[in-house]
PDB file of N, CA and C in Angstrom:
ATOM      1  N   UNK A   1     -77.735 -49.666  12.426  1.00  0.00           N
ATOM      2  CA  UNK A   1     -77.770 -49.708  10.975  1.00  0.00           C
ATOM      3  C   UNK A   1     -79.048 -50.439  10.563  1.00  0.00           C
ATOM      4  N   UNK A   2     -79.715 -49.471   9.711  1.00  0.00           N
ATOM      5  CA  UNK A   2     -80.905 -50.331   8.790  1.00  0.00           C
ATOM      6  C   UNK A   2     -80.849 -51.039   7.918  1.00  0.00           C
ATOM      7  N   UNK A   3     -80.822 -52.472   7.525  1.00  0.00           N
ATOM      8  CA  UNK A   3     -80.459 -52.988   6.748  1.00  0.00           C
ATOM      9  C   UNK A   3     -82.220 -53.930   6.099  1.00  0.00           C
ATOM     10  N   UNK A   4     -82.493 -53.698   4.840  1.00  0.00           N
ATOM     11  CA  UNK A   4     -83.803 -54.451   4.010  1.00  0.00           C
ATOM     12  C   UNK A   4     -83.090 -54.508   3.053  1.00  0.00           C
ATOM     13  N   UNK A   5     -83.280 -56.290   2.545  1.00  0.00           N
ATOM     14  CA  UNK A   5     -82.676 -56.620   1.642  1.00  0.00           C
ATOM     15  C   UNK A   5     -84.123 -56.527   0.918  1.00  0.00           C
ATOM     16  N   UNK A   6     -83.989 -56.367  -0.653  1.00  0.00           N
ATOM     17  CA  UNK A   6     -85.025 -55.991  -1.442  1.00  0.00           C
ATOM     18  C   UNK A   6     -84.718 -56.918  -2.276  1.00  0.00           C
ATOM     19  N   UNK A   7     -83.570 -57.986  -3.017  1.00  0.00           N
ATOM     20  CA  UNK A   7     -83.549 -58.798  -3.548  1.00  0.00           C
ATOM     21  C   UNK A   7     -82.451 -59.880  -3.608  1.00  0.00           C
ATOM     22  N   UNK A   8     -82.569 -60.913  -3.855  1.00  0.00           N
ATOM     23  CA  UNK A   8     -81.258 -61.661  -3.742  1.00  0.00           C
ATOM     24  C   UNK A   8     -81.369 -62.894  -4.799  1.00  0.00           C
ATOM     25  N   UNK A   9     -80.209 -63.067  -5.158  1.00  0.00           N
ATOM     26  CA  UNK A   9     -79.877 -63.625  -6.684  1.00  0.00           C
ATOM     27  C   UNK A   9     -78.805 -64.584  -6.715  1.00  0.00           C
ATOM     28  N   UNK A  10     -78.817 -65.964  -6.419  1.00  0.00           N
ATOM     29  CA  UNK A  10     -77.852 -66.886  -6.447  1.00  0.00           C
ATOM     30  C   UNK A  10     -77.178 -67.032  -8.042  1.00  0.00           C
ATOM     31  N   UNK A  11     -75.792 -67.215  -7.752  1.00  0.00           N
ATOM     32  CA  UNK A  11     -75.221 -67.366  -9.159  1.00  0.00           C
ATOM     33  C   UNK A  11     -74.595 -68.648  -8.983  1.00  0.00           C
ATOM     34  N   UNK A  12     -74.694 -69.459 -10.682  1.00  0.00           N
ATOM     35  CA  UNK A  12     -74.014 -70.563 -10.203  1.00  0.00           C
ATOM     36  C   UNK A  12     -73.271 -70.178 -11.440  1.00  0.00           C
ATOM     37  N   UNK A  13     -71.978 -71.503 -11.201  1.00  0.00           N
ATOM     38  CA  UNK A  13     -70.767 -71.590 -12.164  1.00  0.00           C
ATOM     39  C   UNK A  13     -70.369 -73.356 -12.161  1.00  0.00           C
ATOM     40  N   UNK A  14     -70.481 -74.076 -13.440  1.00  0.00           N
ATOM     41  CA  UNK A  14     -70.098 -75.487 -13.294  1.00  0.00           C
ATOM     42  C   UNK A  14     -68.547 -76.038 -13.229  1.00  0.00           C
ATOM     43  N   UNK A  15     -68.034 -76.134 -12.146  1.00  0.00           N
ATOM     44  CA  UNK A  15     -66.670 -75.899 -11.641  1.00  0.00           C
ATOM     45  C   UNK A  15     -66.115 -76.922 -13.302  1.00  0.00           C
ATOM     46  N   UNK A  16     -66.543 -77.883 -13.466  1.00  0.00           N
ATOM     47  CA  UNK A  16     -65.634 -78.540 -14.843  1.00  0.00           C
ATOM     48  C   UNK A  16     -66.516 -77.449 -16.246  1.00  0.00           C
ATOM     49  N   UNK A  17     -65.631 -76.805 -16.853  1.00  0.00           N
ATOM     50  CA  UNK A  17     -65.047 -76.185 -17.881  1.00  0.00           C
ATOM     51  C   UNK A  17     -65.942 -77.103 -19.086  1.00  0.00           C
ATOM     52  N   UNK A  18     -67.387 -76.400 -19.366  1.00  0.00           N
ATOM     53  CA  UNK A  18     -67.826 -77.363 -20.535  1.00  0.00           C
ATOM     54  C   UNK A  18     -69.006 -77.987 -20.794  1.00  0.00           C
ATOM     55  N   UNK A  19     -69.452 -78.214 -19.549  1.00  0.00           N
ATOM     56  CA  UNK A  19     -70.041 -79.084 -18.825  1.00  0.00           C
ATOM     57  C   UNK A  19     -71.733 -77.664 -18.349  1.00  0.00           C
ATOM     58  N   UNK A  20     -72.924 -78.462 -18.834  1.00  0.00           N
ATOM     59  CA  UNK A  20     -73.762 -77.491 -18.389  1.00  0.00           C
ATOM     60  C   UNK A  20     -73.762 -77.005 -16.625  1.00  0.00           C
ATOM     61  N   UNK A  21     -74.363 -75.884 -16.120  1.00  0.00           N
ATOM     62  CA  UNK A  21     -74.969 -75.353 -14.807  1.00  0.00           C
ATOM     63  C   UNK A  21     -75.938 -76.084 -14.546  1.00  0.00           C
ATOM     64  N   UNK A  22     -75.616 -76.195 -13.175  1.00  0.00           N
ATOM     65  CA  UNK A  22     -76.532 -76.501 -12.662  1.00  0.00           C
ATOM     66  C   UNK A  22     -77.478 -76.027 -11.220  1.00  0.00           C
ATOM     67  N   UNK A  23     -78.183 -75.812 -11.040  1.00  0.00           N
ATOM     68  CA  UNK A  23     -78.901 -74.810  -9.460  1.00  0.00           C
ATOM     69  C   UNK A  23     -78.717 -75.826  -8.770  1.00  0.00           C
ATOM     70  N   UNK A  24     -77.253 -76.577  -8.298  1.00  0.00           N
ATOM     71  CA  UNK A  24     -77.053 -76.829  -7.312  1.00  0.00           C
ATOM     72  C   UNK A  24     -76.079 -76.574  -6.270  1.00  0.00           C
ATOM     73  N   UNK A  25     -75.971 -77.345  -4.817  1.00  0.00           N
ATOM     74  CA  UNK A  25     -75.273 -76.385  -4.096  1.00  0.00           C
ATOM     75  C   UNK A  25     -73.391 -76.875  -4.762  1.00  0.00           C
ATOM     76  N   UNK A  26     -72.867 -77.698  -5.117  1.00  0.00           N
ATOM     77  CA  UNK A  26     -72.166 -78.225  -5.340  1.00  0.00           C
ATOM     78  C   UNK A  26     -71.188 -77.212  -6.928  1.00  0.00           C
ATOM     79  N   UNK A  27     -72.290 -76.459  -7.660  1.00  0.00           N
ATOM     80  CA  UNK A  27     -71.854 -75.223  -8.731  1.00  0.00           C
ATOM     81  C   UNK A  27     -72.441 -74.023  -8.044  1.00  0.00           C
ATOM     82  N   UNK A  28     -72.774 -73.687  -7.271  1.00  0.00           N
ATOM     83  CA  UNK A  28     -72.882 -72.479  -5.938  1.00  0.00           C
ATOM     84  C   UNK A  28     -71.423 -71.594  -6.443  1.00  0.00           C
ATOM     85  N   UNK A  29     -71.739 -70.370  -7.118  1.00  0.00           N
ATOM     86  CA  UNK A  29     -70.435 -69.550  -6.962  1.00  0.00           C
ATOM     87  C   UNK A  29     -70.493 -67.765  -6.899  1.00  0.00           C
ATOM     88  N   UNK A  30     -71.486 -67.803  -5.889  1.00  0.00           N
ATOM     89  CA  UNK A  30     -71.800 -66.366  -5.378  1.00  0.00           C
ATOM     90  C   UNK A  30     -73.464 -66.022  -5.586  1.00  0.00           C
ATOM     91  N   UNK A  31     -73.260 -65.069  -4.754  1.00  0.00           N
ATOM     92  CA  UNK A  31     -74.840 -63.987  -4.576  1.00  0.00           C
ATOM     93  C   UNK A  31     -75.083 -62.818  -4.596  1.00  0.00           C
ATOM     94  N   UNK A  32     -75.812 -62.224  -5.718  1.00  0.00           N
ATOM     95  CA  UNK A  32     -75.818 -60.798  -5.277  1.00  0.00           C
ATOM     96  C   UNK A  32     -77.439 -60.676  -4.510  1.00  0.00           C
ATOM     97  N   UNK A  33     -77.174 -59.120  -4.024  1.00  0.00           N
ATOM     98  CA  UNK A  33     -78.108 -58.788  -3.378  1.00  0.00           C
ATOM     99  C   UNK A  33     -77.956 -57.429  -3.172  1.00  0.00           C
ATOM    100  N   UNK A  34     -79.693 -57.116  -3.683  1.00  0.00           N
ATOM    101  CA  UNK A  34     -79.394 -55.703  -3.053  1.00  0.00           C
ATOM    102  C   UNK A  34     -80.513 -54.886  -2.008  1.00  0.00           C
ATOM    103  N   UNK A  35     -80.149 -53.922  -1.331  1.00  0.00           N
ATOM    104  CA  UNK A  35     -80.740 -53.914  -0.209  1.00  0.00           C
ATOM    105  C   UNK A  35     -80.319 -52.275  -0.240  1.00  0.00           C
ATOM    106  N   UNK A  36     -81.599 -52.122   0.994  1.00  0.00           N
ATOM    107  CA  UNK A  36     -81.789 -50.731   0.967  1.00  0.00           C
ATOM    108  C   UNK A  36     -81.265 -50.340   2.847  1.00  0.00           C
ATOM    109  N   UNK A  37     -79.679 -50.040   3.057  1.00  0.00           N
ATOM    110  CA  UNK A  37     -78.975 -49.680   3.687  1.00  0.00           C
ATOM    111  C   UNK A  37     -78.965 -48.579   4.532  1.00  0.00           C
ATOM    112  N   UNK A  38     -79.887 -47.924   5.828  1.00  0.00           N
ATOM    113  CA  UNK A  38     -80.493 -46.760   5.985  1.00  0.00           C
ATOM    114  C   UNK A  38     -81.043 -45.921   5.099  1.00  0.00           C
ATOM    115  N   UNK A  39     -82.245 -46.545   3.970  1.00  0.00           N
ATOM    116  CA  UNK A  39     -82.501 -45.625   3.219  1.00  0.00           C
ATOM    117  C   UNK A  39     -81.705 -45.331   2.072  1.00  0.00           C
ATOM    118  N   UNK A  40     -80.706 -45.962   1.474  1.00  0.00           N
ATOM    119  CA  UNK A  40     -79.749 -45.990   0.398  1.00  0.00           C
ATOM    120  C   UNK A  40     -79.958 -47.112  -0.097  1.00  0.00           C
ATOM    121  N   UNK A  41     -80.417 -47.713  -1.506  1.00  0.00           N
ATOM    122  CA  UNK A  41     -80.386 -48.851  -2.260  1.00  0.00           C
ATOM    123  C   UNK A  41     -78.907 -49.101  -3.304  1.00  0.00           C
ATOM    124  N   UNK A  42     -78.550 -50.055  -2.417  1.00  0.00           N
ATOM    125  CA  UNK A  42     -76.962 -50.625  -2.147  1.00  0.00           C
ATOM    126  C   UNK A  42     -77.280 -52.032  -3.183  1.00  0.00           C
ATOM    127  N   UNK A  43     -76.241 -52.320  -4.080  1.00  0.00           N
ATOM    128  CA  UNK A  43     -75.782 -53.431  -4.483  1.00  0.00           C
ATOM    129  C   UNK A  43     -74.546 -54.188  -4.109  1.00  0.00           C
ATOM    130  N   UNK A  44     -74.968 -55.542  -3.516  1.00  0.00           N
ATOM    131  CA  UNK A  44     -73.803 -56.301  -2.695  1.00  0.00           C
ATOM    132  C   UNK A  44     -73.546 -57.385  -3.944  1.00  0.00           C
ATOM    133  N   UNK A  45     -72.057 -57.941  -4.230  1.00  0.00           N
ATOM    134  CA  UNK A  45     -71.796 -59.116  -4.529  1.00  0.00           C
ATOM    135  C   UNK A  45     -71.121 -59.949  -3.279  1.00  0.00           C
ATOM    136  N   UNK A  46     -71.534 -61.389  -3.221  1.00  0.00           N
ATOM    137  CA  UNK A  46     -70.492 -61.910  -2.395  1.00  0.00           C
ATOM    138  C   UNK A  46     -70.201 -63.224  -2.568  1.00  0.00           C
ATOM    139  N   UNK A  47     -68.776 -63.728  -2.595  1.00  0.00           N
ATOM    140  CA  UNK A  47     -68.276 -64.941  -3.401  1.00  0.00           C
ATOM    141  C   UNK A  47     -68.832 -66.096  -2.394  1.00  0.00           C
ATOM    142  N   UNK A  48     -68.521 -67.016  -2.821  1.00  0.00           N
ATOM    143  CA  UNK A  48     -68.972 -68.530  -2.227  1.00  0.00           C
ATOM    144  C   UNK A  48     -68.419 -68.247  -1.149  1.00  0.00           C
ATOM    145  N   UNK A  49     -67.445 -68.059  -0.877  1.00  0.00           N
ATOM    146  CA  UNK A  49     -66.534 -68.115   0.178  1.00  0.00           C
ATOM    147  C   UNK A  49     -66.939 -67.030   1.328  1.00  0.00           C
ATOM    148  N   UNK A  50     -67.431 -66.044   0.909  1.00  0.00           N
ATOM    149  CA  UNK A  50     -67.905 -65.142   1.730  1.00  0.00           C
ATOM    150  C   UNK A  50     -69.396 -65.323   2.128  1.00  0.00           C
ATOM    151  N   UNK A  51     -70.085 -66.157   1.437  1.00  0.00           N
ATOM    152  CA  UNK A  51     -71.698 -66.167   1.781  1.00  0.00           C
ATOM    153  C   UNK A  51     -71.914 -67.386   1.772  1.00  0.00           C
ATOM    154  N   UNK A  52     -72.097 -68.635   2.210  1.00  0.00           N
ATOM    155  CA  UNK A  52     -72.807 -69.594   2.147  1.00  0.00           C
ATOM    156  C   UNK A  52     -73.825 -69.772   1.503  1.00  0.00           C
ATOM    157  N   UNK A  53     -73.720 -71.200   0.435  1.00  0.00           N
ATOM    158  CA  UNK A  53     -74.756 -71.297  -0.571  1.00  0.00           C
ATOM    159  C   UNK A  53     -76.145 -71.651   0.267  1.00  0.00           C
ATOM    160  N   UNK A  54     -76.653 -72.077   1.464  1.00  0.00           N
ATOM    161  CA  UNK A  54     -77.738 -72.117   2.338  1.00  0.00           C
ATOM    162  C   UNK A  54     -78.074 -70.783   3.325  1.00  0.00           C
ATOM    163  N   UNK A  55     -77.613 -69.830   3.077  1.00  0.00           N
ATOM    164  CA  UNK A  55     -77.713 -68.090   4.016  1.00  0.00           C
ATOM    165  C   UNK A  55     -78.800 -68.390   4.075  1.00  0.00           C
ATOM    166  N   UNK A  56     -79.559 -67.782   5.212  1.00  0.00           N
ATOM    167  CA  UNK A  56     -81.226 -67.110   5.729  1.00  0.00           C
ATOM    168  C   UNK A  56     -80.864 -65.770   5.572  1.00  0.00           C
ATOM    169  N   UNK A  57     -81.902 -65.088   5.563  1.00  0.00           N
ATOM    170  CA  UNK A  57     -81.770 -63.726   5.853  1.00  0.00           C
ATOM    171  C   UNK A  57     -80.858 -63.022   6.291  1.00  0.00           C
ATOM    172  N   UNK A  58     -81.233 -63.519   7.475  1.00  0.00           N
ATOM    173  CA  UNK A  58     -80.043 -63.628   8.932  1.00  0.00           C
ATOM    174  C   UNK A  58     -78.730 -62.986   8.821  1.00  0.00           C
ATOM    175  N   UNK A  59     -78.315 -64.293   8.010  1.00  0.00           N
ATOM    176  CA  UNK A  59     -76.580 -64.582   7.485  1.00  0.00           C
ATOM    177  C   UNK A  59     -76.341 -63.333   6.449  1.00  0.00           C
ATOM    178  N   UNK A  60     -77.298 -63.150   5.914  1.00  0.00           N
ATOM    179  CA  UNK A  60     -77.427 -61.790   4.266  1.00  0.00           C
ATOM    180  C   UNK A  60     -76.906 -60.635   5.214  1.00  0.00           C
ATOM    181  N   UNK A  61     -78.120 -60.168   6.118  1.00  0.00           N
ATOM    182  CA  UNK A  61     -77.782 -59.003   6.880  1.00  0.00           C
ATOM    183  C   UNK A  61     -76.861 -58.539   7.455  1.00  0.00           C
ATOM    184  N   UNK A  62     -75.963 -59.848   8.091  1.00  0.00           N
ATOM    185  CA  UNK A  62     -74.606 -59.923   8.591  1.00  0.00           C
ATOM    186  C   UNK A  62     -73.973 -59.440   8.067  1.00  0.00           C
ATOM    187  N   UNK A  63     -73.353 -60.051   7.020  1.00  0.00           N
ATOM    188  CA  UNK A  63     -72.808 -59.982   5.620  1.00  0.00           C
ATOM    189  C   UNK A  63     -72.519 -58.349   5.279  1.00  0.00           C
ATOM    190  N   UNK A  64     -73.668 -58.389   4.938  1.00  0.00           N
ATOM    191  CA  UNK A  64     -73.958 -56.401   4.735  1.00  0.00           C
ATOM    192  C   UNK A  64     -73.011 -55.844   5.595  1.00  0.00           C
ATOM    193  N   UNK A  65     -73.836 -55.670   6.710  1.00  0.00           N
ATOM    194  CA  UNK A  65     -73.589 -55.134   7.860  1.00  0.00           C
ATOM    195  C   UNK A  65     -72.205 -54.834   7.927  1.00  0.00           C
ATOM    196  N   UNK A  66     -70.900 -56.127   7.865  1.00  0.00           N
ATOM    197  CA  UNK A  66     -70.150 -56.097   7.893  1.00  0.00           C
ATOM    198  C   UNK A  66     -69.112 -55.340   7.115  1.00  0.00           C
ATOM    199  N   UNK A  67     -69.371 -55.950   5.788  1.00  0.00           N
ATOM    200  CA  UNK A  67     -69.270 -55.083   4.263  1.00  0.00           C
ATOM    201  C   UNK A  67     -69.523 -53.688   4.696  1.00  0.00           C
ATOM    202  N   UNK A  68     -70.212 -53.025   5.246  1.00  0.00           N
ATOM    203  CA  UNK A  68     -70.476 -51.742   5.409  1.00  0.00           C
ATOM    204  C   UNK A  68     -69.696 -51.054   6.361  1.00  0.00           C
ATOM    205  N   UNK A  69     -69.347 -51.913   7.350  1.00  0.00           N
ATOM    206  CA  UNK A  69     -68.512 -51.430   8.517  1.00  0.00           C
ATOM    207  C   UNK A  69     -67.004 -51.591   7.775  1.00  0.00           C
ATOM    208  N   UNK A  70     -66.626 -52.499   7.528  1.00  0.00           N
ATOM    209  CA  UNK A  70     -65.297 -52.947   6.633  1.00  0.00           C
ATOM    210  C   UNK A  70     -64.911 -51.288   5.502  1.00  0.00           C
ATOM    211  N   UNK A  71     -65.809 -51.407   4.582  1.00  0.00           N
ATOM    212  CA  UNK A  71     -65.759 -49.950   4.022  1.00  0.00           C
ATOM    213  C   UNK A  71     -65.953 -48.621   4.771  1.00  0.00           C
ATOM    214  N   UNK A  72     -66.317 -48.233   5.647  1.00  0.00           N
ATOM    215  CA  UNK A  72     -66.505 -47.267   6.510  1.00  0.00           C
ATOM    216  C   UNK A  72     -64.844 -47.261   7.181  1.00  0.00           C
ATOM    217  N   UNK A  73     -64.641 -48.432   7.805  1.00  0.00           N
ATOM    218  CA  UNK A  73     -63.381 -48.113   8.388  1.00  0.00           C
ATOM    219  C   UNK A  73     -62.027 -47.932   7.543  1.00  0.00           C
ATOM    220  N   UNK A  74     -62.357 -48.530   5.965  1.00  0.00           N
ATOM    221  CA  UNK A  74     -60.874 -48.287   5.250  1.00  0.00           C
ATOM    222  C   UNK A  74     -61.023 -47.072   4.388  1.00  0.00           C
ATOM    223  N   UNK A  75     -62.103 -45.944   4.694  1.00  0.00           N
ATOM    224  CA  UNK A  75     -62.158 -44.346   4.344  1.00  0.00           C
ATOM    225  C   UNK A  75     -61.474 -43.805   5.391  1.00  0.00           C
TER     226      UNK A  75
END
């Protein structure tokens, strides 16, 4: 599988209700990214819980990868 991520986009959320955002890891509450998947430009979301607010590349591609296999096998 070809996987080029072409962009990636941290989202934050300030867990107390009110209270400004902040770009830190502590209001970290997902990432999108999108990436061009053998030649298909794919949009990924993935929650805190699924992506680590410190990912490399690395960890992104995984991610995908997986996501892609995960959907492939529940068609």
């Amino acid at each position: 599988m070809d996987i080029l991520i072409k962009s990636s986009a941290i989202q934050f959320k300030n867990p107390q209700i009110g209270q400004p955002t902040r770009a830190v890891a502590e209001h970290y509450n997902g990432r999108r990214i999108t990436a061009l998947v053998d030649g298909e430009e794919k949009l990924f979301r993935f929650r805190k819980d699924e992506l680590a607010f410190n990912a490399d590349e690395v960890d992104m591609e995984a991610a995908i990868e997986q996501r892609v296999l995960d959907e492939q096998e529940s068609q």
